[in-house]
C-alpha atoms as a PDB file:
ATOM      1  CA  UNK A   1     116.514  38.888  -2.882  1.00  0.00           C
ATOM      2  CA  UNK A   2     118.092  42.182  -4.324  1.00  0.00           C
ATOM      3  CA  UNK A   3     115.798  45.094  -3.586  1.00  0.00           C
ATOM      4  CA  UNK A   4     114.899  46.587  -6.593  1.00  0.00           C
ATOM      5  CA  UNK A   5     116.525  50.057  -7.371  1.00  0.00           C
ATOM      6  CA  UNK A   6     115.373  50.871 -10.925  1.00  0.00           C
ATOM      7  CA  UNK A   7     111.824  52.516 -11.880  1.00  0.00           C
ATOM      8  CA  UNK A   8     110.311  49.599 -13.803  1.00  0.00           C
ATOM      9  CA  UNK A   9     106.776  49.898 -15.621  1.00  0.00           C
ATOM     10  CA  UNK A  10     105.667  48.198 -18.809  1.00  0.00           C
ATOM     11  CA  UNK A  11     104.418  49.769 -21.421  1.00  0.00           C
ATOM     12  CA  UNK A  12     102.855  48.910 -24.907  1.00  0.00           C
ATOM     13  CA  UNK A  13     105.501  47.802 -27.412  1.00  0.00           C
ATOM     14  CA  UNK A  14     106.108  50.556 -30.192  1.00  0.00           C
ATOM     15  CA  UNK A  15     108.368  50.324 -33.494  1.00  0.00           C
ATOM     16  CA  UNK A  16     111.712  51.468 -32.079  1.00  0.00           C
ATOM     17  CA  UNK A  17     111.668  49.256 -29.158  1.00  0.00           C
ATOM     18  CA  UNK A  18     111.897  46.307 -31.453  1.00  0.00           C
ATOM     19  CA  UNK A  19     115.500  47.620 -32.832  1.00  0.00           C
ATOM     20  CA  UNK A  20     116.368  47.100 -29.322  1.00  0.00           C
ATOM     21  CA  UNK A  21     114.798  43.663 -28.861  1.00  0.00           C
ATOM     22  CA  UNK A  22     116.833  42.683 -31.704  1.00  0.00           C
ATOM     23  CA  UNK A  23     120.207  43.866 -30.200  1.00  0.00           C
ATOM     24  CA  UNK A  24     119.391  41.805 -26.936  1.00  0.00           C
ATOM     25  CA  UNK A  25     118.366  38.845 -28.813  1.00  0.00           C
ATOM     26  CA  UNK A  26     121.819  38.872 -30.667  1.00  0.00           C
ATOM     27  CA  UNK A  27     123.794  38.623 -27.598  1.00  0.00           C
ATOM     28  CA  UNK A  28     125.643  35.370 -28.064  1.00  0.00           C
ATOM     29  CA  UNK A  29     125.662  35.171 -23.833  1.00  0.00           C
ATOM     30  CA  UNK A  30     121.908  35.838 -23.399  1.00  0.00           C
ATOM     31  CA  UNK A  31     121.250  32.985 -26.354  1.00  0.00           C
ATOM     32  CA  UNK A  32     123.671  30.668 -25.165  1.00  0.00           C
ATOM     33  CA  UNK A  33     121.974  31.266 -21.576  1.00  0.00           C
ATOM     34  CA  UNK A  34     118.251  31.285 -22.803  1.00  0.00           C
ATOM     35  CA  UNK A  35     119.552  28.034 -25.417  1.00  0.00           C
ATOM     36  CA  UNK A  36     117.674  30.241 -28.271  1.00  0.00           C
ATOM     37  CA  UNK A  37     119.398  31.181 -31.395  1.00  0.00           C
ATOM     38  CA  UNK A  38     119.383  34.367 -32.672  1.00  0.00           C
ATOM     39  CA  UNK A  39     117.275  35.415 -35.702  1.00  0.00           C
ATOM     40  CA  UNK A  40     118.955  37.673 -38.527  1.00  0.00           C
ATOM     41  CA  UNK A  41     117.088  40.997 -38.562  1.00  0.00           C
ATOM     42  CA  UNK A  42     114.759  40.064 -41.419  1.00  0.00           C
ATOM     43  CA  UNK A  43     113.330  36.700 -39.601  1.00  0.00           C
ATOM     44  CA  UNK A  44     113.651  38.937 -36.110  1.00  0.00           C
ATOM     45  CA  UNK A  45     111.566  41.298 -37.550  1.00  0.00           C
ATOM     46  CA  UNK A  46     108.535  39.127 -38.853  1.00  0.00           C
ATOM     47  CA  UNK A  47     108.776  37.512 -35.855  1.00  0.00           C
ATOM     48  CA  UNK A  48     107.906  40.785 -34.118  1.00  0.00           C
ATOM     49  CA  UNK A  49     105.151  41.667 -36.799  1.00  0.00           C
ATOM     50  CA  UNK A  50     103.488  38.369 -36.362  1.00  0.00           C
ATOM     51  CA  UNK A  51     103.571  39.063 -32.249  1.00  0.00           C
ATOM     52  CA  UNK A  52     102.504  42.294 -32.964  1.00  0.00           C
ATOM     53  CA  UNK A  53      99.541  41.743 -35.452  1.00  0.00           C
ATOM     54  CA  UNK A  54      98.099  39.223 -33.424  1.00  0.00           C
ATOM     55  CA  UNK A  55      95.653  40.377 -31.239  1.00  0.00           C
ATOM     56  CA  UNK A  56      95.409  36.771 -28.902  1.00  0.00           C
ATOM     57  CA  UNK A  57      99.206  37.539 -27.842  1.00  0.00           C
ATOM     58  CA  UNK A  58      99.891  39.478 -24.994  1.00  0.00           C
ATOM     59  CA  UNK A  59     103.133  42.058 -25.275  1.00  0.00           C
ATOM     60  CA  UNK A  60     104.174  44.453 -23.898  1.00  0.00           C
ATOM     61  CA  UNK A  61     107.941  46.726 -23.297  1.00  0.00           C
ATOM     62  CA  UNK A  62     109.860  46.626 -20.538  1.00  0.00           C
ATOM     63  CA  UNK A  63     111.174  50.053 -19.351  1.00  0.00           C
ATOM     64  CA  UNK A  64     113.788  50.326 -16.727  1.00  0.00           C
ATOM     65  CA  UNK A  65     114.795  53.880 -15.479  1.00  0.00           C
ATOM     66  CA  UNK A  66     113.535  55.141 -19.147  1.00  0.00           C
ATOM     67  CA  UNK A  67     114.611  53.305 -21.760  1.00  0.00           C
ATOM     68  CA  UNK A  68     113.771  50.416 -22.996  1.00  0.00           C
ATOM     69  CA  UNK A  69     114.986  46.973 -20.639  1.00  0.00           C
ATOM     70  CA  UNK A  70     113.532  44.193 -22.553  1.00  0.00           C
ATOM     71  CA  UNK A  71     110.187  42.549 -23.313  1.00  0.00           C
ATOM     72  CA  UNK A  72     107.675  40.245 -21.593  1.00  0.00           C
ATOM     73  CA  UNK A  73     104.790  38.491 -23.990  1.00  0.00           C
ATOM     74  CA  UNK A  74     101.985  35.535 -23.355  1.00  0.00           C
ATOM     75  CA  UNK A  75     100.275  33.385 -25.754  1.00  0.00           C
ATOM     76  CA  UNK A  76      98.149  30.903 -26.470  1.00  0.00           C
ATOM     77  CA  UNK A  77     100.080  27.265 -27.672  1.00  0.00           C
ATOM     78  CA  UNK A  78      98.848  23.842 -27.622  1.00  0.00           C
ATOM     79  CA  UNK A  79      95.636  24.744 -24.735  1.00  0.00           C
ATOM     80  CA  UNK A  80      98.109  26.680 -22.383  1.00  0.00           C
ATOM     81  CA  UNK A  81      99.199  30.080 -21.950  1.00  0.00           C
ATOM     82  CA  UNK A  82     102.592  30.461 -21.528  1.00  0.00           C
ATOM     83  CA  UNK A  83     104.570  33.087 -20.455  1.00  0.00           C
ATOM     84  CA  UNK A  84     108.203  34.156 -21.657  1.00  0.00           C
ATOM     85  CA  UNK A  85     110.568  37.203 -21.360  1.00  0.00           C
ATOM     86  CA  UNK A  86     113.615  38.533 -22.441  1.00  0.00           C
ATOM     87  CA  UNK A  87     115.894  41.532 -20.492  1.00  0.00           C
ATOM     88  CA  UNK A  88     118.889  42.722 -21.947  1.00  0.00           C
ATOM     89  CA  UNK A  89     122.191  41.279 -20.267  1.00  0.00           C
ATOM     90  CA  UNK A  90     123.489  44.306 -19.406  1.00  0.00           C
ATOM     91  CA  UNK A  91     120.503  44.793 -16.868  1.00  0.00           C
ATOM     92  CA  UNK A  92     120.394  41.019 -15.480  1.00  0.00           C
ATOM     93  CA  UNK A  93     120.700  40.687 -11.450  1.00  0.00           C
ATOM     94  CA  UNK A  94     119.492  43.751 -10.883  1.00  0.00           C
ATOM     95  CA  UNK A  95     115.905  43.173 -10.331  1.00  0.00           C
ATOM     96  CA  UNK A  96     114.067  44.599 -13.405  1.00  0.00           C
ATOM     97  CA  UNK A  97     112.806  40.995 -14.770  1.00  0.00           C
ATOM     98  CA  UNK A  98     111.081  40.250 -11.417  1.00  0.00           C
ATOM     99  CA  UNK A  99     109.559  43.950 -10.565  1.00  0.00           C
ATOM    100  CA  UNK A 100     108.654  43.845 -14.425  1.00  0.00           C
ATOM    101  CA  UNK A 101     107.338  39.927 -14.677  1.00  0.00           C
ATOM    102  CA  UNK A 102     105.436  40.646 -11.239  1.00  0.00           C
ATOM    103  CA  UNK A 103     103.777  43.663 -12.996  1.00  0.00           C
ATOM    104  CA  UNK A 104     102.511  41.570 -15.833  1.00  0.00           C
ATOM    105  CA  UNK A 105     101.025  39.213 -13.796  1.00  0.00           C
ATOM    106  CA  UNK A 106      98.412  41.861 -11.916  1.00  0.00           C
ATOM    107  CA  UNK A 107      97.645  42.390 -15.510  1.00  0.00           C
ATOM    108  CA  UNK A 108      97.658  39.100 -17.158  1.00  0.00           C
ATOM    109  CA  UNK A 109      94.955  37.455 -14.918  1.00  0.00           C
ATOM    110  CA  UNK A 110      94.820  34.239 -17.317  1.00  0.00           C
ATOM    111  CA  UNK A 111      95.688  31.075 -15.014  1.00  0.00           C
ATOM    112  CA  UNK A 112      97.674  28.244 -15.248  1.00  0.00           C
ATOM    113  CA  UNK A 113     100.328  30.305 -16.610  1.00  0.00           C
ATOM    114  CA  UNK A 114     103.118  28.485 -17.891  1.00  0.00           C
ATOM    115  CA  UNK A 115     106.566  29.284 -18.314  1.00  0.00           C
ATOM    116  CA  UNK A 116     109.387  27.033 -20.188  1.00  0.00           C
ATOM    117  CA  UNK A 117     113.041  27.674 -18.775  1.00  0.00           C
ATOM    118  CA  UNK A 118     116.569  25.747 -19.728  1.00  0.00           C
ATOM    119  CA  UNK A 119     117.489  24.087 -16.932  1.00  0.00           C
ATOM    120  CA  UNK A 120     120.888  26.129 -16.684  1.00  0.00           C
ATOM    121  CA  UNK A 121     119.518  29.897 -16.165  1.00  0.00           C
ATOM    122  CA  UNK A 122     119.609  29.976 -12.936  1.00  0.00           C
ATOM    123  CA  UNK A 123     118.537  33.493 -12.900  1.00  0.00           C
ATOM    124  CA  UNK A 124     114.950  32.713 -14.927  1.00  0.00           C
ATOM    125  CA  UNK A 125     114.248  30.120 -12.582  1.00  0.00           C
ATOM    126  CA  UNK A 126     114.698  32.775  -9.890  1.00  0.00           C
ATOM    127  CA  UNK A 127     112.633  34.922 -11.407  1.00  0.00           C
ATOM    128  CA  UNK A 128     110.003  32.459 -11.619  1.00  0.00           C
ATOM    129  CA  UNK A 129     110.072  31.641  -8.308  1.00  0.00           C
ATOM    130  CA  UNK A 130     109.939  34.921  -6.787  1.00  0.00           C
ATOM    131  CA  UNK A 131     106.910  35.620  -8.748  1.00  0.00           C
ATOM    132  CA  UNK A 132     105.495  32.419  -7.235  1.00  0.00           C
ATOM    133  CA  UNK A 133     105.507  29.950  -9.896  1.00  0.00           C
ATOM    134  CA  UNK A 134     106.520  26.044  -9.225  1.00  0.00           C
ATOM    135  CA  UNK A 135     108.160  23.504 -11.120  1.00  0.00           C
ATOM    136  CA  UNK A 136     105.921  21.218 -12.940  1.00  0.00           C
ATOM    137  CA  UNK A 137     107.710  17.866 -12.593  1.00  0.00           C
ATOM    138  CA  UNK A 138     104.467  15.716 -13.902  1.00  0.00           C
ATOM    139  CA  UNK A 139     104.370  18.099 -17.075  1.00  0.00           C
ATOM    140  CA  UNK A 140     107.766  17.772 -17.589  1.00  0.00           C
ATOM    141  CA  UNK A 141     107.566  13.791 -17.393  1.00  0.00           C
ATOM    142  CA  UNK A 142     105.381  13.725 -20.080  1.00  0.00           C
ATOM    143  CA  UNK A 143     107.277  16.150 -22.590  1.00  0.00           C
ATOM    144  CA  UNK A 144     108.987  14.425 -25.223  1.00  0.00           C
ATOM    145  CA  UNK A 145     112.575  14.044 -25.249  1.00  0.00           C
ATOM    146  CA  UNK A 146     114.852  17.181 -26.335  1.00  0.00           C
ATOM    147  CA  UNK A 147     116.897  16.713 -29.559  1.00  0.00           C
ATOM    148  CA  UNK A 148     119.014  18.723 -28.724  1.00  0.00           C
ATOM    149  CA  UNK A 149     120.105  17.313 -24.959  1.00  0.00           C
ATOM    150  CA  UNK A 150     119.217  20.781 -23.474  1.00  0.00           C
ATOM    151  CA  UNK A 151     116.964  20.091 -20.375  1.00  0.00           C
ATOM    152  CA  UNK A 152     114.311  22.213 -20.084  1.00  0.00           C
ATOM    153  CA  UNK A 153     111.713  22.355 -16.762  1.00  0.00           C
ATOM    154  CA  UNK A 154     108.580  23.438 -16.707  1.00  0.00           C
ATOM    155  CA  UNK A 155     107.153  26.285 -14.504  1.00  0.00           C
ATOM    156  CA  UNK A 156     103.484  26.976 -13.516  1.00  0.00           C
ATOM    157  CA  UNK A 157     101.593  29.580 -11.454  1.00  0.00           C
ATOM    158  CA  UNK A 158      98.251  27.927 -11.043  1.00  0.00           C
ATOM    159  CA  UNK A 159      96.209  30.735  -8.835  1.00  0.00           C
ATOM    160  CA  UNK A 160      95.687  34.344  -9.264  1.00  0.00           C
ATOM    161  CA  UNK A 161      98.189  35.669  -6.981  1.00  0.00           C
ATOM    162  CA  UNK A 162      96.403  38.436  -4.565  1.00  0.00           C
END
């Protein structure tokens, strides 16, 4: 495991930090590695207003050495809490998603959390891992099918970590 080198903290998410959520989400590598398309900045931005108005969903900014790194949110869907997070490219392998994803989780006390990850980012599933989550294979029996042939697994940390 890379020691991490960068000062990371989370922070609430504020108005500007979503211009910057919409520049990572854009990234044609980060949505061909996270298998989500982009939005267009009108749909990104409603997106982020819904998140944002909603007072059951859990966000919050990721800040790496000052600025703004990504984001890391939790919400309620179908009688689980999942978990998902998105850190710009130019900052993968360095750390930040795991110091900031650990963070979250001394806050976010809310267990089984899950966490849904394409089975080709390697570098999620690390994450995930190192902040003690384990693949689900009975869940993952039971989902239905993908349209799309994009395998997903599913991830779960089922105790409050200590």
């Amino acid at each position: 495991m890379a020691e991490v080198t960068h000062e990371v903290r989370l922070r609430p998410v504020e108005d500007q930090d979503v211009e910057v959520f919409f520049d990572h989400q854009a990234d044609p590598i980060a949505n061909e590695m996270a298998a989500v398309p982009a939005r267009d900045k009108d749909q990104f931005t409603a997106h982020w207003a819904k998140i944002r108005g909603d007072d059951t969903k859990i966000h919050w900014t990721i800040v790496a050495d000052g600025a703004v790194a990504g984001n890391v949110v939790s919400w309620e869907q179908d009688g689980q809490q999942l978990l998902g997070y998105w850190v710009g490219r130019e900052l993968w392998g360095r750390g930040i998603a795991t110091e900031a994803v650990t963070q979250f989780l001394t806050q976010m006390r809310t267990r089984p959390l899950t966490a849904h990850v394409v089975a080709h980012n390697a570098g999620s599933i690390r994450v995930l891992e190192k902040c003690g989550f384990h693949r689900d294979h009975a869940q993952e029996a039971t989902a239905p099918a993908s349209d799309d042939g994009i395998q997903e697994y599913v991830y779960v940390l089922d105790a409050l970590q200590t």
